[in-house]
N, C-alpha and C. Protein backbone atom coordinates (compact mmCIF):
# COMPACT_ATOMS: atom_id res chain seq x y z
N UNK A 1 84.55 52.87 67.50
CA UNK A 1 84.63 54.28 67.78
C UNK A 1 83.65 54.66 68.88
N UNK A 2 84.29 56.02 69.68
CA UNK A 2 83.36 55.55 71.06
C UNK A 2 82.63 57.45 70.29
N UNK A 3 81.01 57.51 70.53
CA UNK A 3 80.34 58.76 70.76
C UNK A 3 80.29 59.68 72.02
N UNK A 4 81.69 58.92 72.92
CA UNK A 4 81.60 59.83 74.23
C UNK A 4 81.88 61.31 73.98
N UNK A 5 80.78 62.36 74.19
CA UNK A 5 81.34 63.58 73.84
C UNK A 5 82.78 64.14 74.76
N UNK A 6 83.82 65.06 74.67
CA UNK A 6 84.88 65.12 75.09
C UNK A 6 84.84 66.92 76.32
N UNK A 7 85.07 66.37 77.12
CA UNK A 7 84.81 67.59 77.95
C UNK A 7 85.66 68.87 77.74
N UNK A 8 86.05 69.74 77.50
CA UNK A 8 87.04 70.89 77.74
C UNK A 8 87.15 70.94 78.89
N UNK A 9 88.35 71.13 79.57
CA UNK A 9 88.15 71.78 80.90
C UNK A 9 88.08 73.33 80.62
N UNK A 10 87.82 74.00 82.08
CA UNK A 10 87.53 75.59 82.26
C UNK A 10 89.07 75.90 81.93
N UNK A 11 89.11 76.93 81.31
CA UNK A 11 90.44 77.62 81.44
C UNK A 11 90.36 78.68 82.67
N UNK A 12 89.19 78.76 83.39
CA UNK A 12 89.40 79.48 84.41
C UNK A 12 90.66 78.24 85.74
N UNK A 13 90.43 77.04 85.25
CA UNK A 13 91.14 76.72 86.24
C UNK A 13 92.90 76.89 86.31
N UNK A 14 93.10 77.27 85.46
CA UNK A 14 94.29 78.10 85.11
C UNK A 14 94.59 78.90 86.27
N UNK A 15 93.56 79.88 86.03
CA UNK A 15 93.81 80.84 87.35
C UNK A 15 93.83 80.40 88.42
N UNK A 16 93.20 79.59 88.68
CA UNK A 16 93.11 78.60 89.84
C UNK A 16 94.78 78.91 90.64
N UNK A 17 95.66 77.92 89.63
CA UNK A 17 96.76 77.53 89.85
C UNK A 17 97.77 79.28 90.23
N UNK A 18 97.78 80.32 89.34
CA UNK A 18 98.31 81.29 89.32
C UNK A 18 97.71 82.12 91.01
N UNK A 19 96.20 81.61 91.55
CA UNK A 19 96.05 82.75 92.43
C UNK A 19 96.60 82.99 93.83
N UNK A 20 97.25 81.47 94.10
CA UNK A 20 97.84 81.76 95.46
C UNK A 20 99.48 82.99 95.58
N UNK A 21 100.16 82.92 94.31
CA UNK A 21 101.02 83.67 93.85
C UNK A 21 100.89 85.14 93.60
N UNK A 22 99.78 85.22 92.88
CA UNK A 22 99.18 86.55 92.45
C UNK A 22 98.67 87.42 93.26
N UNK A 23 97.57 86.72 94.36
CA UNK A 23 96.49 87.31 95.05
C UNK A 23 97.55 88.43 96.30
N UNK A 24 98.90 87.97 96.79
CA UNK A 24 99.30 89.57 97.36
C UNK A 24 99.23 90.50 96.46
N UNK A 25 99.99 90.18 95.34
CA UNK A 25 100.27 91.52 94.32
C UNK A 25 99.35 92.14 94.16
N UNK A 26 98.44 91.21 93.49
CA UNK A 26 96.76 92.10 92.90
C UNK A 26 96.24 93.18 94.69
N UNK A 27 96.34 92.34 95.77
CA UNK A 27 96.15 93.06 96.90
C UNK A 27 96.85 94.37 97.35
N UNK A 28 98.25 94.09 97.38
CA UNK A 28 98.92 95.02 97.94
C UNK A 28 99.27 96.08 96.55
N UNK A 29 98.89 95.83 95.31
CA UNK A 29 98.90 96.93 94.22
C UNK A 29 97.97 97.97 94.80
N UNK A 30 96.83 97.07 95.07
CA UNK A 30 95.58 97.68 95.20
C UNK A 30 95.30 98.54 96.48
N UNK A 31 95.70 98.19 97.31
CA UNK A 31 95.70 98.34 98.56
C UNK A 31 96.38 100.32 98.49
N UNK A 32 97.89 99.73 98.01
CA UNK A 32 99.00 100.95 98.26
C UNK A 32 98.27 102.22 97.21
N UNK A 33 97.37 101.76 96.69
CA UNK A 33 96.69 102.97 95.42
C UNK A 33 95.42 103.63 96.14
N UNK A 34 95.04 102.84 97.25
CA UNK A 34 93.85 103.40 97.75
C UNK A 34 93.26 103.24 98.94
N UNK A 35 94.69 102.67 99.36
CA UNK A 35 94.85 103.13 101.36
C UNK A 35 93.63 102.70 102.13
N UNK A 36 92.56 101.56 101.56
CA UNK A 36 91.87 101.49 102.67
C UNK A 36 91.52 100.00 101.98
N UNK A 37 91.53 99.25 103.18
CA UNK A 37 91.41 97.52 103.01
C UNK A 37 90.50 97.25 102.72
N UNK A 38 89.03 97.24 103.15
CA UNK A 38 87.67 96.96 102.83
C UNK A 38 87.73 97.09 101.29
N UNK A 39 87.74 98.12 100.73
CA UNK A 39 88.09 98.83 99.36
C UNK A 39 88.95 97.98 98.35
N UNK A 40 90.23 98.02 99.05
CA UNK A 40 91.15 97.03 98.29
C UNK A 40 90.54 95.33 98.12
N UNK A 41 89.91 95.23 99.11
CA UNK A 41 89.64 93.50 98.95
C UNK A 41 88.72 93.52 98.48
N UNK A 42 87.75 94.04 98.04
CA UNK A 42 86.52 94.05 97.05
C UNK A 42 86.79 94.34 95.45
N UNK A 43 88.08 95.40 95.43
CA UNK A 43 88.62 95.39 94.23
C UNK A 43 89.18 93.90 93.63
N UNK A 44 89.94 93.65 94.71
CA UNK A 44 90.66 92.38 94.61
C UNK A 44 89.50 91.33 94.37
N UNK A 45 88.67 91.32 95.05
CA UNK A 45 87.51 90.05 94.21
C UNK A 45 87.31 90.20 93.19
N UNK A 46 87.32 91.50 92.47
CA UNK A 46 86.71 92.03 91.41
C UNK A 46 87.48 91.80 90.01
N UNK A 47 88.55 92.32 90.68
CA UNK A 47 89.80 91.54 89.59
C UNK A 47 90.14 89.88 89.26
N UNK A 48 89.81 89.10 90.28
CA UNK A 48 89.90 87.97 90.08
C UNK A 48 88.25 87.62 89.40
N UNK A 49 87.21 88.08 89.54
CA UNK A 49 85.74 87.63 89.01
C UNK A 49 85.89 87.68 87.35
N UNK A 50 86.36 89.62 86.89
CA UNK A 50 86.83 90.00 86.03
C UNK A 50 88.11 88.81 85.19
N UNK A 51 88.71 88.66 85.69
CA UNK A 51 89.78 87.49 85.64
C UNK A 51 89.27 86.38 84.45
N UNK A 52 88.34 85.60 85.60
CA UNK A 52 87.74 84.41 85.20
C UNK A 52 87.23 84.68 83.58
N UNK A 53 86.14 85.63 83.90
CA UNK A 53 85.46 85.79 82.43
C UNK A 53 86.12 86.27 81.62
N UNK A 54 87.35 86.82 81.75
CA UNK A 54 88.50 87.13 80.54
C UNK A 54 89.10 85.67 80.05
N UNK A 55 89.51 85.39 80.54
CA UNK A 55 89.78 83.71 80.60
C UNK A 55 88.84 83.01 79.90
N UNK A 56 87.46 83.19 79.84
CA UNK A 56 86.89 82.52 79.23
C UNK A 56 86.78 82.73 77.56
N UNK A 57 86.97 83.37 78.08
CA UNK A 57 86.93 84.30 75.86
C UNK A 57 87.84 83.71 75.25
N UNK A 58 86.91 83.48 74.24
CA UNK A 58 88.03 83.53 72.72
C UNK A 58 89.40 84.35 72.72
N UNK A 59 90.35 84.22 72.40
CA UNK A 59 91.54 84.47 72.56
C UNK A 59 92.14 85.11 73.47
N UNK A 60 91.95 84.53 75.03
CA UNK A 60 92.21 85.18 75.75
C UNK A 60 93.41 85.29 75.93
N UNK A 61 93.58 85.82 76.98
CA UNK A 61 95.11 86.55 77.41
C UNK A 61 95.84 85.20 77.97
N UNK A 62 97.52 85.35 77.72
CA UNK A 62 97.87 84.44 78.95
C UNK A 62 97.83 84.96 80.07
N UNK A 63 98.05 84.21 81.24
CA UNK A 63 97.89 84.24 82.27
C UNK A 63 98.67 84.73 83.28
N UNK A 64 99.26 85.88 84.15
CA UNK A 64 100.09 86.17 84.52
C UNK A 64 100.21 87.23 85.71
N UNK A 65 100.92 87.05 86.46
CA UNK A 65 100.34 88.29 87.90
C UNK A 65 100.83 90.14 86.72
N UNK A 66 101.28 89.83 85.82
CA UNK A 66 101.68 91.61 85.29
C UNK A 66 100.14 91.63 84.83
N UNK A 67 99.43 90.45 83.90
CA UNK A 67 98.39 90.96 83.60
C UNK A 67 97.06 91.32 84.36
N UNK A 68 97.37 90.45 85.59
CA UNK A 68 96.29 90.60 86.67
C UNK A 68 96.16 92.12 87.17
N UNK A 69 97.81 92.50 87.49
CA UNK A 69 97.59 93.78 87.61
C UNK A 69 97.11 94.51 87.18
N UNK A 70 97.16 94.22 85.39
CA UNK A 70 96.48 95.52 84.55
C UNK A 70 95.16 95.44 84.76
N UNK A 71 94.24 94.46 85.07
CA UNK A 71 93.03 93.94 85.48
C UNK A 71 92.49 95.07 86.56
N UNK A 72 93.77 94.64 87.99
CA UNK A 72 93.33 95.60 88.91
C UNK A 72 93.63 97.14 88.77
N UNK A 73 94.37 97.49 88.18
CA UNK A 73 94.05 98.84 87.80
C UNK A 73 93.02 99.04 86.56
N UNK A 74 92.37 98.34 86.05
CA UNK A 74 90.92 98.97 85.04
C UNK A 74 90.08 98.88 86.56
N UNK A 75 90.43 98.04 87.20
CA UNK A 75 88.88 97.66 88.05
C UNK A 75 89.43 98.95 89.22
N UNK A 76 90.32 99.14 89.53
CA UNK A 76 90.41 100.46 90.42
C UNK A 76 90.12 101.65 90.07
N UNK A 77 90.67 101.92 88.32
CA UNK A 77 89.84 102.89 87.15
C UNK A 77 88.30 103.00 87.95
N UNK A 78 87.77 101.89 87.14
CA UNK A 78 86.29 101.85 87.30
C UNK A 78 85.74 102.39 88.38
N UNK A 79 86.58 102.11 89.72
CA UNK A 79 85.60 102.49 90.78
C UNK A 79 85.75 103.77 91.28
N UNK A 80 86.86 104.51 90.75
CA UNK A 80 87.35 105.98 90.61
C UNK A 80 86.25 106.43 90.00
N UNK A 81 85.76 106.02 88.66
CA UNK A 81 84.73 107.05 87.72
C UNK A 81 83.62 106.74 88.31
N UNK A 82 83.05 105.65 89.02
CA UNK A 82 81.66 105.41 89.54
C UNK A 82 81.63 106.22 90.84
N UNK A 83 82.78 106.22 91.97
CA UNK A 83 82.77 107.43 92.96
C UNK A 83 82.53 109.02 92.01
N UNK A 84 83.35 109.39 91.19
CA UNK A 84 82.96 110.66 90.60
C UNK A 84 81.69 110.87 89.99
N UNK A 85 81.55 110.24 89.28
CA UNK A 85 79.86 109.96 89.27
C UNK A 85 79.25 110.30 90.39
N UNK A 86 78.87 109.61 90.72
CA UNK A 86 78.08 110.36 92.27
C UNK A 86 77.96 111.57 93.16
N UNK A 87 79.70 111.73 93.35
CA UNK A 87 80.28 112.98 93.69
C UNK A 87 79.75 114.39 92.54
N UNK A 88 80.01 113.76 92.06
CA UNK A 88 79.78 114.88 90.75
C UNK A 88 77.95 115.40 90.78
N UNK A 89 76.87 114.61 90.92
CA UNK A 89 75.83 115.09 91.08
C UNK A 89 75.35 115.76 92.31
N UNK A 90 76.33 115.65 93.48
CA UNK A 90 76.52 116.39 94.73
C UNK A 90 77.41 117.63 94.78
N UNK A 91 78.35 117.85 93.78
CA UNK A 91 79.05 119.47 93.68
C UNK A 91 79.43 119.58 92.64
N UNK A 92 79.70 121.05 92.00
CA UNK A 92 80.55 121.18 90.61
C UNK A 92 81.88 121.20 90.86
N UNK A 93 82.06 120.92 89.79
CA UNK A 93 84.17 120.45 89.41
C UNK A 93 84.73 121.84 89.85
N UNK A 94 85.46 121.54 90.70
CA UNK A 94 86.56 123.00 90.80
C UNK A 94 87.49 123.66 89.95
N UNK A 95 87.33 124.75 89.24
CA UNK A 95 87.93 124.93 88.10
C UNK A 95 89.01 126.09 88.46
N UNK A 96 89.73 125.70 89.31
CA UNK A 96 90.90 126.83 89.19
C UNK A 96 91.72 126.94 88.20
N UNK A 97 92.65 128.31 88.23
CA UNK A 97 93.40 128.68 86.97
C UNK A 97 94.79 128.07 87.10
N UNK A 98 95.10 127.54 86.39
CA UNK A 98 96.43 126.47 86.01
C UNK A 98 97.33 127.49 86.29
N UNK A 99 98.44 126.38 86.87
CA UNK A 99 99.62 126.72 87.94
C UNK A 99 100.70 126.44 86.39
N UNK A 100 101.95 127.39 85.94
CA UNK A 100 102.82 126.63 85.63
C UNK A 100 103.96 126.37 85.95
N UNK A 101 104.05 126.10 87.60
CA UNK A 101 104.90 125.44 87.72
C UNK A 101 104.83 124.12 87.92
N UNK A 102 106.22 123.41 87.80
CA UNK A 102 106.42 121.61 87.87
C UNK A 102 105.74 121.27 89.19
N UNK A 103 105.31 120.10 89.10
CA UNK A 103 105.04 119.06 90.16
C UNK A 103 105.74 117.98 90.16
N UNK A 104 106.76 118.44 90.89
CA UNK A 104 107.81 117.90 91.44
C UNK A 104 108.83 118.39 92.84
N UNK A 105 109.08 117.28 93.45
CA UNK A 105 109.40 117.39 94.83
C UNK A 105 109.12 116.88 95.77
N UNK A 106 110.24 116.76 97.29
CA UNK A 106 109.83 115.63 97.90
C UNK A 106 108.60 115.87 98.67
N UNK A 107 107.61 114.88 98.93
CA UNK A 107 107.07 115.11 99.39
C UNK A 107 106.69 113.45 100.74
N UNK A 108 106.32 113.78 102.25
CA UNK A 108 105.89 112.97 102.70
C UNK A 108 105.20 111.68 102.06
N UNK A 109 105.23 110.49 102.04
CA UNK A 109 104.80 109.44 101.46
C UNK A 109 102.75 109.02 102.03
N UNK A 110 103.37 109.08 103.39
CA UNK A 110 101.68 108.58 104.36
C UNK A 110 101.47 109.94 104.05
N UNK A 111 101.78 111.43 104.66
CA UNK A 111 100.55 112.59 104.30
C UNK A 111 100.25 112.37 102.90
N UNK A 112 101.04 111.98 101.61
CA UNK A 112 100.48 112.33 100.76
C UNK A 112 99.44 111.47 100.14
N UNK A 113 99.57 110.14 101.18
CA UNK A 113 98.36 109.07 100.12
C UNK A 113 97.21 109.63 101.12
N UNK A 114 97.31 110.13 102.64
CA UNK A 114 96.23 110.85 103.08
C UNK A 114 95.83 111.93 102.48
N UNK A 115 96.53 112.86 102.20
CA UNK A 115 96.10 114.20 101.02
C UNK A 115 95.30 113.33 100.05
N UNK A 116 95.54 112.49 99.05
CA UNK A 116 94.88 111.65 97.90
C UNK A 116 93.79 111.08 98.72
N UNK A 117 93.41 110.81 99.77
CA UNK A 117 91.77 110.36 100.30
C UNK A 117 90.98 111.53 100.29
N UNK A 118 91.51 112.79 100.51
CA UNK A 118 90.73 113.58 100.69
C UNK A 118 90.01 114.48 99.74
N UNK A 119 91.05 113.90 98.33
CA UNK A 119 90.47 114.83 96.64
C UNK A 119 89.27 113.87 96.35
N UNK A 120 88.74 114.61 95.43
CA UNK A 120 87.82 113.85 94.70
C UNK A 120 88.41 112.80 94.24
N UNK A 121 87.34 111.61 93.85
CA UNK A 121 87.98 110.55 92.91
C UNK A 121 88.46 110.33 91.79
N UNK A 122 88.37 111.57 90.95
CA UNK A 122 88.36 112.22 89.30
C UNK A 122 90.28 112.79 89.12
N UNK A 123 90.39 113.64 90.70
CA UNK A 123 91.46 114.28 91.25
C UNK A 123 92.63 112.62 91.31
N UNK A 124 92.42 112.08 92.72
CA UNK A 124 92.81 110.55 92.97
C UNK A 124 93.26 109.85 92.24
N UNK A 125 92.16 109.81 91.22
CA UNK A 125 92.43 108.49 89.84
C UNK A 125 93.36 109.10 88.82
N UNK A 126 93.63 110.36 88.35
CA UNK A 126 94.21 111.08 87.57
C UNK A 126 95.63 111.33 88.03
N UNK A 127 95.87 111.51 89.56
CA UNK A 127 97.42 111.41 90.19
C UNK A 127 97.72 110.04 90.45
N UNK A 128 97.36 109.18 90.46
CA UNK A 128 97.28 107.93 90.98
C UNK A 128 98.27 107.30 89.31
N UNK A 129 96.79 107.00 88.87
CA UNK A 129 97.73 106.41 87.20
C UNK A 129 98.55 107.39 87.16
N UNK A 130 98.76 108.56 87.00
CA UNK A 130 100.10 109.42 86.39
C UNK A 130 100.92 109.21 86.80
N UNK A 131 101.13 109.53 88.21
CA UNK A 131 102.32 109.69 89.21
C UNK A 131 102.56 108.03 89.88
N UNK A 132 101.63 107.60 90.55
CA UNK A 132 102.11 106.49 91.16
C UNK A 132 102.14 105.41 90.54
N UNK A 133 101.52 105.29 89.17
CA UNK A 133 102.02 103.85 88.19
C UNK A 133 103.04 104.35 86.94
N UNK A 134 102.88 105.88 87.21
CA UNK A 134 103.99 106.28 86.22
C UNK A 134 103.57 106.19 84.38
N UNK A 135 101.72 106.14 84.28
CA UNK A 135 101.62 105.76 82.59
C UNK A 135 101.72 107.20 82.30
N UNK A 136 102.02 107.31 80.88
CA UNK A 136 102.14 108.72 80.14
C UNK A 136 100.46 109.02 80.18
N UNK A 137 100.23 110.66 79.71
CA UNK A 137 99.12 110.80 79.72
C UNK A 137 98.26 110.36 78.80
N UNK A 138 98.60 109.84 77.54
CA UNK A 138 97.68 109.09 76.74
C UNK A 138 96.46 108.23 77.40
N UNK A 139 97.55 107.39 78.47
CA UNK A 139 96.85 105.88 79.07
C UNK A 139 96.19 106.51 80.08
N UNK A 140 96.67 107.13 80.73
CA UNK A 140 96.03 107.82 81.82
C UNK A 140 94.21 108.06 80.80
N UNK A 141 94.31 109.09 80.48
CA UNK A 141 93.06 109.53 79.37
C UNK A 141 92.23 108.11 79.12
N UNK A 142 92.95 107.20 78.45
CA UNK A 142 92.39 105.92 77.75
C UNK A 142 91.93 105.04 79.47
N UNK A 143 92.49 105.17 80.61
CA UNK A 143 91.93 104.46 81.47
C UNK A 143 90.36 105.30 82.26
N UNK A 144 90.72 106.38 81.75
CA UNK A 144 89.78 107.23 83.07
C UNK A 144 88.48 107.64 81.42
N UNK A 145 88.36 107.39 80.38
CA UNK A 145 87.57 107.13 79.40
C UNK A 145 87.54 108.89 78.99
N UNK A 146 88.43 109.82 78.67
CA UNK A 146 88.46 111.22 78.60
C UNK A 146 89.68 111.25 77.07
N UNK A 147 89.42 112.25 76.95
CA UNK A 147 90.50 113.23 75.67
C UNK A 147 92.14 113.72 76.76
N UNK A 148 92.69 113.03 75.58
CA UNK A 148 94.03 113.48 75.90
C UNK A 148 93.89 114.84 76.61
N UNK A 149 93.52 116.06 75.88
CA UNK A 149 93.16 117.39 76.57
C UNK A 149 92.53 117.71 77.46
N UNK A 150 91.59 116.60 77.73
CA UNK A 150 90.65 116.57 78.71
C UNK A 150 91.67 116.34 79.93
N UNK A 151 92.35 115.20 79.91
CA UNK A 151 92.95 114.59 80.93
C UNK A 151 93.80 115.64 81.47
N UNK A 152 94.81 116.25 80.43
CA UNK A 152 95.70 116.84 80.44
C UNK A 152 95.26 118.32 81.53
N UNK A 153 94.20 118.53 81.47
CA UNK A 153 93.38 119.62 82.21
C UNK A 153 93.04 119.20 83.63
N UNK A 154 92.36 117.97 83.77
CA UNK A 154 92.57 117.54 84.82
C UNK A 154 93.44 116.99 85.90
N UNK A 155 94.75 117.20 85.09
CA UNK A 155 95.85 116.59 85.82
C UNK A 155 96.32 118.08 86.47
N UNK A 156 96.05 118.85 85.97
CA UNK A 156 96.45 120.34 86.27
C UNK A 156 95.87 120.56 87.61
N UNK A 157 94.26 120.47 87.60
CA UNK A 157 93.43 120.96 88.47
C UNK A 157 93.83 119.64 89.82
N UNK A 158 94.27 118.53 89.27
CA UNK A 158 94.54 118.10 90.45
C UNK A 158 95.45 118.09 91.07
N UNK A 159 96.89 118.43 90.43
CA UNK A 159 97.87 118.92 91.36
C UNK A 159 97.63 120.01 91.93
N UNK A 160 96.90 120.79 91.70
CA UNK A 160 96.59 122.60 92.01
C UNK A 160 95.76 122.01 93.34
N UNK A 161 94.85 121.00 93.48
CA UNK A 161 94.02 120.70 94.94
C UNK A 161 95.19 120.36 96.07
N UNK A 162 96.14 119.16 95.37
CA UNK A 162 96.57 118.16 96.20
C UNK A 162 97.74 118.90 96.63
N UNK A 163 98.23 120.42 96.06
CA UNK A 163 99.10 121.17 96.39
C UNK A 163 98.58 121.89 97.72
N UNK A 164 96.99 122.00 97.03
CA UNK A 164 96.59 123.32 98.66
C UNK A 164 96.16 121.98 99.61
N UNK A 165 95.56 120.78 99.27
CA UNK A 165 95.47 120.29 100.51
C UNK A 165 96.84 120.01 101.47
N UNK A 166 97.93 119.15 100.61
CA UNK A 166 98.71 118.74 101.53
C UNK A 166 99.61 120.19 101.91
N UNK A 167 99.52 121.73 101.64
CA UNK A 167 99.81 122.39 102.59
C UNK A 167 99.33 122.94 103.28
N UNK A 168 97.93 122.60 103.15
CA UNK A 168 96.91 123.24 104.18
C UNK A 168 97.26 122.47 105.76
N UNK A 169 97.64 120.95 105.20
CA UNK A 169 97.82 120.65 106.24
C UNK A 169 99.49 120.94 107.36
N UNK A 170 100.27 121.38 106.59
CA UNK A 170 101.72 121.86 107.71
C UNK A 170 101.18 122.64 108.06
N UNK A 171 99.53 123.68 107.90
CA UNK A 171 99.03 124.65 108.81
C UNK A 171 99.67 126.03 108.06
């Protein structure tokens, strides 16, 4: 009988194999949510770093570009609430009085991810998961770390911005 102890390999090398496949998606998810490359490719490291050490855990996840995505949207989450953070000790929250009408309609595609650079990140991250990944507001709430009601308030105040910015801009 031999006492050679027996190596595990990394299950990060798993990912290994999945990242030449994955790494547009995780990019261009990331990218189309927040319109500026520097940004996106730091997310994108972030999701793959994040990655690894998920991988390493006890019952981790399988392995898969849908789950990578969900990866890069917590890690795009994250950097939404750490910009508001900041922002937030530089001005108070704009509290206008709720609109009830729908938000809905066509609207320009490029003005409107430019309108979304120009809200806060609280505003951004709240139209972003709602509208452009399409989660109900539960997840929305559960990603941005707030109360259903909470969220639900802020989704208000941010269509009410992203309404006066992008018609501020037809002038």
């Amino acid at each position: 009988m031999s006492t050679t102890p027996r190596v595990r390999p990394d299950p990060a090398f798993g990912l290994l194999e999945l990242y030449d496949e994955a790494l547009p998606h995780v990019y261009g998810y990331l990218l189309a949510r927040c319109g500026q490359r520097p940004l996106a490719e730091d997310l994108t490291a972030e999701t793959f770093l994040a990655a690894v050490d998920a991988v390493r855990k006890p019952g981790a996840p399988a392995l898969s570009v849908a789950w990578l995505i969900g990866v890069a949207r917590h890690k795009l989450a994250d950097h939404w609430r750490r910009v508001e953070r900041e922002q937030r000790g530089l001005r108070a929250l704009d509290d206008e009085p709720t609109s009830a009408d729908p938000w809905d309609g066509e609207i320009d595609a490029i003005r409107a991810r430019d309108v979304l650079t120009q809200l806060g990140a609280h505003h951004r991250a709240a139209l972003t998961l709602r509208y452009m990944d399409g989660l109900p507001v539960g997840e929305v709430a559960a990603h941005l770390g707030r109360t259903v009601h909470a969220t639900e308030a802020l989704l208000v105040r941010a269509r009410n911005a992203f309404r006066r910015a992008y018609a501020g801009e037809e002038g």
